[in-house]
Protein backbone atom coordinates (compact mmCIF):
# COMPACT_ATOMS: atom_id res chain seq x y z
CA UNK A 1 21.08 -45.19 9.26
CA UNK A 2 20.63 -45.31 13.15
CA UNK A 3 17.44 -44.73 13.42
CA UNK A 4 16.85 -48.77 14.24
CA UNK A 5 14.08 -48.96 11.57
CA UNK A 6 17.19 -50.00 9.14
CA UNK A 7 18.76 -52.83 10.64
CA UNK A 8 21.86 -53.35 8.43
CA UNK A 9 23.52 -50.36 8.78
CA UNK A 10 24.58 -49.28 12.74
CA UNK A 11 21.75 -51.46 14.37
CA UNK A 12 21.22 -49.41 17.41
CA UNK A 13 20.81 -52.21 19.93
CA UNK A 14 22.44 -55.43 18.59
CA UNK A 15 21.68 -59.06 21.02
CA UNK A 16 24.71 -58.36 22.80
CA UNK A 17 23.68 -55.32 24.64
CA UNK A 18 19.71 -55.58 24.50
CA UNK A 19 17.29 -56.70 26.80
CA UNK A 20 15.82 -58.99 24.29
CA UNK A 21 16.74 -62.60 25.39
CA UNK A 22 17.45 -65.42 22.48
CA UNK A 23 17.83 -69.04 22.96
CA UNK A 24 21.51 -69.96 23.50
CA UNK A 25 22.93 -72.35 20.84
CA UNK A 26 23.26 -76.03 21.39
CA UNK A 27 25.34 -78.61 20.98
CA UNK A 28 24.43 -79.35 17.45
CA UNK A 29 25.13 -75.27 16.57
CA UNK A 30 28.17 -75.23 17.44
CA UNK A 31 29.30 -74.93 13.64
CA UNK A 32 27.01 -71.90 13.58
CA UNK A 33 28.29 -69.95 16.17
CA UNK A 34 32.00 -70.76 15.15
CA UNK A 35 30.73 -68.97 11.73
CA UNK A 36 29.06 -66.38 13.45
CA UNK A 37 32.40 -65.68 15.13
CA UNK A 38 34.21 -65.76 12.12
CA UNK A 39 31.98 -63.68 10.10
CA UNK A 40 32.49 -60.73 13.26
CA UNK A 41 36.42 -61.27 13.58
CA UNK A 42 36.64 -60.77 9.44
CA UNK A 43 34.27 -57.49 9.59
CA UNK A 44 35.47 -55.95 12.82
CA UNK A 45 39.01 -56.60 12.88
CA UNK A 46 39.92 -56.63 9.02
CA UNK A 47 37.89 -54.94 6.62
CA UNK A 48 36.34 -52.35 8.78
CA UNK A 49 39.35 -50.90 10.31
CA UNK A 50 40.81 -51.37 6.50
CA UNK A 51 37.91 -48.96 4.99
CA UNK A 52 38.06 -46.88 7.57
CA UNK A 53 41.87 -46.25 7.75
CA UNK A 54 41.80 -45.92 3.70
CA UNK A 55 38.80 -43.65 4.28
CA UNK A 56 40.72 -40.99 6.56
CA UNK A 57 43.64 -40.73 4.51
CA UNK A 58 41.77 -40.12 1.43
CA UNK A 59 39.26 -37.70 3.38
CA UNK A 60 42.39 -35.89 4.78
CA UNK A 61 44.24 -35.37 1.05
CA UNK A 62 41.02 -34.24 -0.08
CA UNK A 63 41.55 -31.31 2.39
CA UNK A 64 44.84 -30.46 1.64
CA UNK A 65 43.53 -31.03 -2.24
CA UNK A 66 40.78 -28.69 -1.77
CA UNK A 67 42.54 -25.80 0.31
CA UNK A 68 44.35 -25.11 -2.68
CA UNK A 69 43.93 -21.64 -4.89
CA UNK A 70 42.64 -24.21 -7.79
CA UNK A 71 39.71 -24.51 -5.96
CA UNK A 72 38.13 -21.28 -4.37
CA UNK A 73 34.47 -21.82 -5.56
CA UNK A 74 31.27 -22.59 -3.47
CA UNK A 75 31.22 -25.70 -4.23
CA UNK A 76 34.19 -26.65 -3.62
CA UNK A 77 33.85 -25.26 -0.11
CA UNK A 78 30.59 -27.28 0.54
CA UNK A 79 32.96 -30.31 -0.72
CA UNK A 80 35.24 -29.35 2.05
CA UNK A 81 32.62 -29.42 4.76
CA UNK A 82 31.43 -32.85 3.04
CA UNK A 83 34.88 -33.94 3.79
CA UNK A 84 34.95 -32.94 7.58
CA UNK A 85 31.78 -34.61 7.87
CA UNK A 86 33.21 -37.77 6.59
CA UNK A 87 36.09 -37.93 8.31
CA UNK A 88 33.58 -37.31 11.66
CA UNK A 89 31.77 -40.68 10.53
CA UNK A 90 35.15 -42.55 10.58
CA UNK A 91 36.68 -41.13 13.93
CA UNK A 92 33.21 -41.90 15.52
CA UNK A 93 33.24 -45.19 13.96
CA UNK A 94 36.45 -46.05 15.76
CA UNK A 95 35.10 -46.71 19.21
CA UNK A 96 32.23 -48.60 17.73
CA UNK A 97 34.66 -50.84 15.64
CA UNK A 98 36.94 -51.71 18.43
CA UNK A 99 33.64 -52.40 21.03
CA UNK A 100 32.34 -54.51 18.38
CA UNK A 101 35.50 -56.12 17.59
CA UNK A 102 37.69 -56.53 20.38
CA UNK A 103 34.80 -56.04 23.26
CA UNK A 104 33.83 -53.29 25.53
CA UNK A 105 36.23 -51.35 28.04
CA UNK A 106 35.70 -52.36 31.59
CA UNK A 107 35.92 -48.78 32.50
CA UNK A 108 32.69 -47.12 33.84
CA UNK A 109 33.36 -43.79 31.65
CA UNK A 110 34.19 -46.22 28.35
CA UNK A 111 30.56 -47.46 29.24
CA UNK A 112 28.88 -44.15 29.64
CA UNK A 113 30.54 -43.16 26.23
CA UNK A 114 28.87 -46.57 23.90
CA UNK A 115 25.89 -45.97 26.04
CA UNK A 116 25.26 -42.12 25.62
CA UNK A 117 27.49 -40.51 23.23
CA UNK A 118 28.33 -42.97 20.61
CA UNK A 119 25.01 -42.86 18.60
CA UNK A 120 24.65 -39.46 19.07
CA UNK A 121 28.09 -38.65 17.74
CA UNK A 122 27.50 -41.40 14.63
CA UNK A 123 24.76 -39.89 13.89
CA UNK A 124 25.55 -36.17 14.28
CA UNK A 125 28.28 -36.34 11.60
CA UNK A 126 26.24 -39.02 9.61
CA UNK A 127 23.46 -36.32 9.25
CA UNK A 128 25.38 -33.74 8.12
CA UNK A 129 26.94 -35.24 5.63
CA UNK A 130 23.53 -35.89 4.06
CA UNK A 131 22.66 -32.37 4.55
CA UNK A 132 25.68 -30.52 3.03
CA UNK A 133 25.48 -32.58 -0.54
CA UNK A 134 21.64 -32.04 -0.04
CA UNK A 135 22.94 -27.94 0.52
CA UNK A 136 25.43 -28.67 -2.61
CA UNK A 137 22.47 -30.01 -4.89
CA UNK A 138 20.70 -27.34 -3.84
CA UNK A 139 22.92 -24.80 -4.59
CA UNK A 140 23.85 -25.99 -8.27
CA UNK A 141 20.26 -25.95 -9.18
CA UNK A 142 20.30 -22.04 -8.22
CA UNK A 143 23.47 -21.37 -10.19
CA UNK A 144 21.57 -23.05 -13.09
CA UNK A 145 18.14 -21.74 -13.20
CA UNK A 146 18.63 -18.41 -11.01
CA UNK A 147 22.42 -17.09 -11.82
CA UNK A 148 20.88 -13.69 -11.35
CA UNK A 149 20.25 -14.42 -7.67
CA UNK A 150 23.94 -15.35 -6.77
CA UNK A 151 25.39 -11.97 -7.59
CA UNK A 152 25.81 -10.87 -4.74
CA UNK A 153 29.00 -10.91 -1.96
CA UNK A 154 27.72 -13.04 0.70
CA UNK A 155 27.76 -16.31 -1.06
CA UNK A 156 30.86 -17.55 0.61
CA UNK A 157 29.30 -16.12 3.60
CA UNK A 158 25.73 -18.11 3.25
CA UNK A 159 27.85 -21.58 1.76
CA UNK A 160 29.75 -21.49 5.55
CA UNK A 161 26.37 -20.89 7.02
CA UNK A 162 24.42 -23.16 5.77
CA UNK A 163 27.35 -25.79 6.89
CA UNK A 164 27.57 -25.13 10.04
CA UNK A 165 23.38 -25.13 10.10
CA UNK A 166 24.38 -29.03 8.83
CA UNK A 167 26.19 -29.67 11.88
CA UNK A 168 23.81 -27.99 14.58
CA UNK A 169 20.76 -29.78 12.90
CA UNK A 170 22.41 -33.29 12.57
CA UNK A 171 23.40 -32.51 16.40
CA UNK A 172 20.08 -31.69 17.57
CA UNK A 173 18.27 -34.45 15.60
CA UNK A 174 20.33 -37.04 17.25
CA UNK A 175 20.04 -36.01 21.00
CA UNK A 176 17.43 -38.56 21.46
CA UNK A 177 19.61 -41.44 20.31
CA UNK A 178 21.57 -40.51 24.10
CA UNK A 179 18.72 -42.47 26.01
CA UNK A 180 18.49 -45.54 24.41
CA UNK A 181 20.69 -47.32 26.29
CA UNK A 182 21.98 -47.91 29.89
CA UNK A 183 24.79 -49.07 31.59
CA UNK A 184 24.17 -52.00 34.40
CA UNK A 185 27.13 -53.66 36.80
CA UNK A 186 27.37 -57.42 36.08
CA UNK A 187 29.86 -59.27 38.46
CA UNK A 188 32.53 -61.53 36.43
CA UNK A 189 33.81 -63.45 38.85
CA UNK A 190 35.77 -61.50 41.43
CA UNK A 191 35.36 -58.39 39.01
CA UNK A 192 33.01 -55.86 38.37
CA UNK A 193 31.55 -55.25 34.61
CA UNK A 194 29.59 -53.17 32.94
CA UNK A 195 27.13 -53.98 30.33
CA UNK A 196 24.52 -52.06 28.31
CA UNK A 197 21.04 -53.19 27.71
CA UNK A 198 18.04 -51.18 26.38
CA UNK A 199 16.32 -48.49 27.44
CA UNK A 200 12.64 -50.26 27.16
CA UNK A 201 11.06 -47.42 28.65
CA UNK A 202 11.84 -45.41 25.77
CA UNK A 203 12.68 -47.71 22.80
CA UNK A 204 8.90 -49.65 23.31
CA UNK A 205 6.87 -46.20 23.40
CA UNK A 206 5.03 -45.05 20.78
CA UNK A 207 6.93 -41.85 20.60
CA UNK A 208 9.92 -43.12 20.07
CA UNK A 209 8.50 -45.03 17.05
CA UNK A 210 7.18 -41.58 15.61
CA UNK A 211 10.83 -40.01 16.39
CA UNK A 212 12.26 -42.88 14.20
CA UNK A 213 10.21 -42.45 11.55
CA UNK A 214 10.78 -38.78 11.44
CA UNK A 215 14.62 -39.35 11.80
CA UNK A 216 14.44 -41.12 8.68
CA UNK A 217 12.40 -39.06 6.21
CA UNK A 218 14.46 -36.20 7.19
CA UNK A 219 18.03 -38.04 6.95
CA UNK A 220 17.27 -40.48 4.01
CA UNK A 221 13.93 -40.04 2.54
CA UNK A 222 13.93 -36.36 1.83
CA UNK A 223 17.54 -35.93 0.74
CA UNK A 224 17.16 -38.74 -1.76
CA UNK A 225 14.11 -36.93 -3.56
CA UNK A 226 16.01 -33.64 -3.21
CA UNK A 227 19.06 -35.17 -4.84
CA UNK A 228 17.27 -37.33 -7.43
CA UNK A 229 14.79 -34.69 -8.45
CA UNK A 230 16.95 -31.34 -8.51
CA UNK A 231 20.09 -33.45 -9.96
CA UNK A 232 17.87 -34.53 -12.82
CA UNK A 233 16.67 -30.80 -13.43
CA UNK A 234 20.27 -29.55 -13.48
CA UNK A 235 21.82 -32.08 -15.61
CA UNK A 236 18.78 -31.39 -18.29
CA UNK A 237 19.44 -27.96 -18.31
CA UNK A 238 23.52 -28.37 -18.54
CA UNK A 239 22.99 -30.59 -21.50
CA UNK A 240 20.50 -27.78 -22.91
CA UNK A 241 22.87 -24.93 -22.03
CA UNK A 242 26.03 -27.00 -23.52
CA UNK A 243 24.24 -27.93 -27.02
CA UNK A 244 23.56 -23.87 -27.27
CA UNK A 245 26.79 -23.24 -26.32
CA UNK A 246 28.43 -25.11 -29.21
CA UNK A 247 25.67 -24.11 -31.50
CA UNK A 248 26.74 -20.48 -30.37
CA UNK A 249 30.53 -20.64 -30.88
CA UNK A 250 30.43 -22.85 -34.30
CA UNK A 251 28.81 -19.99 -35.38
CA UNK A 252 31.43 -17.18 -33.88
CA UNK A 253 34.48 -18.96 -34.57
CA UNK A 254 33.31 -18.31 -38.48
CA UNK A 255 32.96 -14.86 -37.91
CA UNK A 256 36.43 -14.76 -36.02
CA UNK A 257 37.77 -16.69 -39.13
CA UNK A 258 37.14 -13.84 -41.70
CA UNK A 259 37.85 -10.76 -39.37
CA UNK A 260 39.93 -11.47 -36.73
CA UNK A 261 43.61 -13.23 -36.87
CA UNK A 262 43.33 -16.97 -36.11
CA UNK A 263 45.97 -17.23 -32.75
CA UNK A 264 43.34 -15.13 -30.88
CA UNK A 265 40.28 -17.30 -32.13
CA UNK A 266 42.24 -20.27 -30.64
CA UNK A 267 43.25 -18.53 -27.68
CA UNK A 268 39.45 -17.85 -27.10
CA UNK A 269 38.30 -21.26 -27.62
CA UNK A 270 41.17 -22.18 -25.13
CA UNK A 271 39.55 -20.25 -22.32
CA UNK A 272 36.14 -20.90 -23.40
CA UNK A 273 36.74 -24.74 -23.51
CA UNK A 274 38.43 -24.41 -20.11
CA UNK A 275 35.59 -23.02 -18.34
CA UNK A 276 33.01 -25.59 -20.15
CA UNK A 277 35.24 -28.63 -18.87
CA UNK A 278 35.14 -27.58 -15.26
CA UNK A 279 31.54 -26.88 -15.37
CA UNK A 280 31.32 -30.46 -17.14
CA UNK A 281 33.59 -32.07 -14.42
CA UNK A 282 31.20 -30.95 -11.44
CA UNK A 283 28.11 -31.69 -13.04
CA UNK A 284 29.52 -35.36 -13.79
CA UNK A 285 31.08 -35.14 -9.91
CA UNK A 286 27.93 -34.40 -8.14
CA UNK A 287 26.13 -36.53 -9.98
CA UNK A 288 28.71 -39.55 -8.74
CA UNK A 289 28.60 -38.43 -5.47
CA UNK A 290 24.74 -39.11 -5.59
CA UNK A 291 24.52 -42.09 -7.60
CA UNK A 292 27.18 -43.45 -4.83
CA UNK A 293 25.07 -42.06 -2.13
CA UNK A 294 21.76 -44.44 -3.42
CA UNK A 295 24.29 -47.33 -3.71
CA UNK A 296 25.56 -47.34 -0.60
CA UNK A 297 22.10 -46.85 1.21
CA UNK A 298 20.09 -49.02 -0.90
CA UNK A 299 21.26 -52.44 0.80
CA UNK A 300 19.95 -51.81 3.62
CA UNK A 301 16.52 -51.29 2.56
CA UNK A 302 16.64 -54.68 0.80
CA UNK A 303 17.91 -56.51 4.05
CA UNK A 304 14.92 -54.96 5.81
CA UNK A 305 12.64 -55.91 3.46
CA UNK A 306 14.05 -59.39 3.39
CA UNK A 307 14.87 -60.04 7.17
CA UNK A 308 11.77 -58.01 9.09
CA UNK A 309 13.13 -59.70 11.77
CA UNK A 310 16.58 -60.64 13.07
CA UNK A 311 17.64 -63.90 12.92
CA UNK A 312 20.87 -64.37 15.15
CA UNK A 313 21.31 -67.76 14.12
CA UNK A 314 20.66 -67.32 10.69
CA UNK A 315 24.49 -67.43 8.52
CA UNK A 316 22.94 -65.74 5.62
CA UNK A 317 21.40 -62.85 7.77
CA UNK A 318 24.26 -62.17 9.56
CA UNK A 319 26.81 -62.42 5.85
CA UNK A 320 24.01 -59.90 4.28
CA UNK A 321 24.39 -57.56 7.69
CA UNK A 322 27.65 -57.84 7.37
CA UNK A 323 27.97 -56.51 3.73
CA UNK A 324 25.56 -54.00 4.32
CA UNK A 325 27.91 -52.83 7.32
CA UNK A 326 31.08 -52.27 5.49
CA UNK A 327 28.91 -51.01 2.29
CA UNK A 328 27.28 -48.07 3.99
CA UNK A 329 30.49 -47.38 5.78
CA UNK A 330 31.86 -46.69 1.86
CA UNK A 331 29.98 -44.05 1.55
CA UNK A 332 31.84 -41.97 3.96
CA UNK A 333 35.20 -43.34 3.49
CA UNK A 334 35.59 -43.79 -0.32
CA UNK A 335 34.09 -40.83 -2.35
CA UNK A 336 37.52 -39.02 -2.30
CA UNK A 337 37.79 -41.65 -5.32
CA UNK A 338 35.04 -40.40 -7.48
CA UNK A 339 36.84 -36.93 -6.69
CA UNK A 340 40.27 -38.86 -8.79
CA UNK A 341 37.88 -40.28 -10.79
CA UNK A 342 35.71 -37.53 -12.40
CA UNK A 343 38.08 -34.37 -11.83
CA UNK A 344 41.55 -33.91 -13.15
CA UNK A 345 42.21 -30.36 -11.24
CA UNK A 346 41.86 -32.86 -8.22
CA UNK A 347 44.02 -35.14 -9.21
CA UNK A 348 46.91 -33.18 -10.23
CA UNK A 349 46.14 -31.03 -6.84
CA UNK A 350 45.90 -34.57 -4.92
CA UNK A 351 48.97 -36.10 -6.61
CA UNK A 352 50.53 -32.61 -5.99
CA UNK A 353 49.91 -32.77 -2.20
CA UNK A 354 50.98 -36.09 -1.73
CA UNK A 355 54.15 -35.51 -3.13
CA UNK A 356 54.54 -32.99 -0.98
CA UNK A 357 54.87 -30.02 -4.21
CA UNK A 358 51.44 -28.31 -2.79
CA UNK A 359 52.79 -24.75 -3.32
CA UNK A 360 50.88 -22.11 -5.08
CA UNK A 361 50.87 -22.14 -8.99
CA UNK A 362 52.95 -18.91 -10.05
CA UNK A 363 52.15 -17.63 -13.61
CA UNK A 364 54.74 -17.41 -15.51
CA UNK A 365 54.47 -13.99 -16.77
CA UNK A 366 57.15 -14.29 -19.66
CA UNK A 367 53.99 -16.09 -21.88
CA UNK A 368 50.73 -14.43 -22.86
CA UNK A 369 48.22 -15.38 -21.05
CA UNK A 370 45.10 -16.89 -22.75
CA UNK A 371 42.16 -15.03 -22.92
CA UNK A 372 40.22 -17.21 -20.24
CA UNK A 373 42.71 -16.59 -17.71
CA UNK A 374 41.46 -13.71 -16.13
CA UNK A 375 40.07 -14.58 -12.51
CA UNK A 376 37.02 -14.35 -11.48
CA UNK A 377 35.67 -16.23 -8.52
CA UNK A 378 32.58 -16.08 -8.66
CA UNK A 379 30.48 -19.48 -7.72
CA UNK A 380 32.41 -23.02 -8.72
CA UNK A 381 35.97 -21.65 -8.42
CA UNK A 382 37.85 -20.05 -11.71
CA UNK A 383 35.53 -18.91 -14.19
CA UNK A 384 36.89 -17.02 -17.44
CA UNK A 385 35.86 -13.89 -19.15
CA UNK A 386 37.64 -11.67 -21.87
CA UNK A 387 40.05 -9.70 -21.15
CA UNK A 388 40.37 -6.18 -22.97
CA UNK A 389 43.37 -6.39 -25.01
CA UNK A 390 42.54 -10.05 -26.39
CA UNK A 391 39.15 -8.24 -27.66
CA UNK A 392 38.84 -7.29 -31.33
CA UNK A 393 39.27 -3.76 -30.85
CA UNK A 394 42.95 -4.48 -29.35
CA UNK A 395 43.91 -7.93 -31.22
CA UNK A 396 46.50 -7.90 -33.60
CA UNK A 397 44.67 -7.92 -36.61
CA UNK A 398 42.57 -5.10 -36.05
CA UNK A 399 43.42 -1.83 -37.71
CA UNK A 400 44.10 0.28 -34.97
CA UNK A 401 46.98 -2.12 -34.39
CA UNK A 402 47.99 -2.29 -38.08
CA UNK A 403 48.29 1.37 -38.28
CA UNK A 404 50.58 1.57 -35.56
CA UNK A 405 52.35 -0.85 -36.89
CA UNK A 406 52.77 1.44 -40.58
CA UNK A 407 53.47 4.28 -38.33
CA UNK A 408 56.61 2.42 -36.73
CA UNK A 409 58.04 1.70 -39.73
């Protein structure tokens, strides 16, 4: 993360800008700093601005995926906000790309923006997107063990809240990042640039330290027992809840057998089966979106641990920093794929969009519509329950329906 106590990731105050002098290479390094340079022209100006261009397009058809009437659930709203989020990480990572790439504007307002915005911004966005799937795992462990709870109408209502909570907290956490730089005038020649440096006053007090450390057990540390203890609860209890489940119907779909005629035992198990395999699609989803979440973050741990302290001239350093660079910028930019991946209503709703057929689905009301196919949105979009005239009471076998039938003819 940014909080400087992770290296890898967004170091906060790289040698370029910081007041930290290191011994200029020699002669015999010149072969090192060519690599050096080589190593920053292949991250900054090829693969980053590759991830993060792939990373907004996908972010942006999960959008237009997710804003259609397939998917009018909770979660799939907190999977929208995950998605602004995300696409807040690239924009922001933009300017920080191109400053790292290309160098920094000569412009006095470019060089208030790197020095007192930029982190800030990063960081903001970078936040909530840890706290909205940390909402979202939250929120699916509820649905499991407390159904009873989320009855009510203002669950839409508390989802958007809690959202825009993610924002305003990732906001306020990061305010401090704003002082630790400055901008200074350097004369080039007959022109006037500016540079930033450290703000020593703040980044060597012990404070600061303490505000790091704090940073990061509420943006990494805390999430990843959230998502790694709840997660494990809720997939338990879904493998639990699915083994009765089958257990449970086995046992109906007998009954149905001997007293009920066999179309509308299929057309149950067709709505029942429906439900089950959305219910099975987010569990597997979230679950993804974690395991992704650990993979992408991990890396950097192990470069700290490895590297305590940076090594400028060091080729292997600077590959692993590297790596861990364009890894950790994954996380942001690529999880539209384990939305392809592990959810088919995506992808036909994705492929739909960018074919440009996203209209909404019209049922065709010539065909009988399966018993699961009455609406009812309650929390993770369409969920199915019986309708009347598919019951026994009303199905074609029963004898109320038989006798009209003798009375007809």
């Amino acid at each position: 993360m940014l909080t400087g106590l992770i290296d890898g990731a967004f170091s906060c105050c790289d040698s370029n800008y910081s007041t930290e002098r290191y011994e200029p290479f020699g002669d015999d390094e010149e072969a090192i700093r060519k690599e050096l340079l080589h190593i920053e022209w292949a991250v900054h100006r090829i693969a980053t601005p590759a991830i993060l261009t792939f990373g907004l397009l996908g972010n942006i058809l999960t959008l237009a995926a997710l804003s259609g009437p397939s998917f009018r659930g909770v979660t799939y709203l907190y999977l929208t906000g995950l998605a602004v989020a995300d696409i807040g990480v690239l924009i922001s990572w933009i300017p920080v790309a191109i400053r790292l790439g290309y160098g920094m504007n000569k412009f006095y307002l470019a060089a208030l923006y790197h020095a007192h915005i930029e982190l800030v911004l990063l960081h903001t966005f970078m936040a909530a997107s840890i706290f909205i799937m940390a909402s979202l795992t939250v929120d699916r462990y509820v649905s499991v063990f407390f159904p009873a709870r989320l009855r009510s109408g203002n669950i839409r209502r508390n989802a958007n809240s809690l959202i825009i909570a993610s924002f305003m907290l990732g906001f306020m956490i990061s305010i401090p990042l704003g002082g630790m730089r400055l901008v200074y005038e350097q004369q080039d020649g007959p022109d006037l640039v500016f540079i930033l440096q450290e703000n020593t006053s703040i980044t060597r007090n012990e404070l600061w330290t303490a505000y790091l450390w704090g940073l990061e057990s509420l943006v990494r540390i805390g999430p990843s027992l959230v998502f790694v203890f709840l997660n494990t609860l809720v997939i338990k209890r879904f493998l639990q809840l699915t083994a009765k489940r089958r257990r449970f119907h086995a046992v109906s779909d007998k009954y149905r057998a001997t007293h009920v005629a066999e179309t509308s035992s299929l057309m149950r198990n067709r709505g029942y089966s429906s439900f089950y395999r959305e219910e099975q699609q987010l569990v597997i989803l979230l679950s993804a979106i974690v395991i992704f979440f650990f993979l992408t973050t991990t890396p950097a741990i192990c470069v700290t641990l490895i590297y305590p302290i940076k090594l400028e001239k060091d080729l292997n350093y600077q590959r692993m920093r590297a790596i861990v660079n364009l890894v950790e910028i994954s996380n942001f930019a690529l999880k539209f794929l384990l939305y392809f991946a592990c959810s088919t209503d995506f992808r036909s709703a994705a492929l739909r969009t960018f074919q440009g057929r996203c209209k909404e689905e019209v049922r065709d009301m010539s065909q009988e519509p399966p018993v699961g196919e009455i609406e009812d949105f309650s929390r993770h979009g369409t969920t199915f329950r019986m309708s009347p005239e598919h019951t026994k009471l009303n199905s074609p076998g029963s004898p109320s329906k038989l006798n009209e039938e003798k009375e007809l003819q």
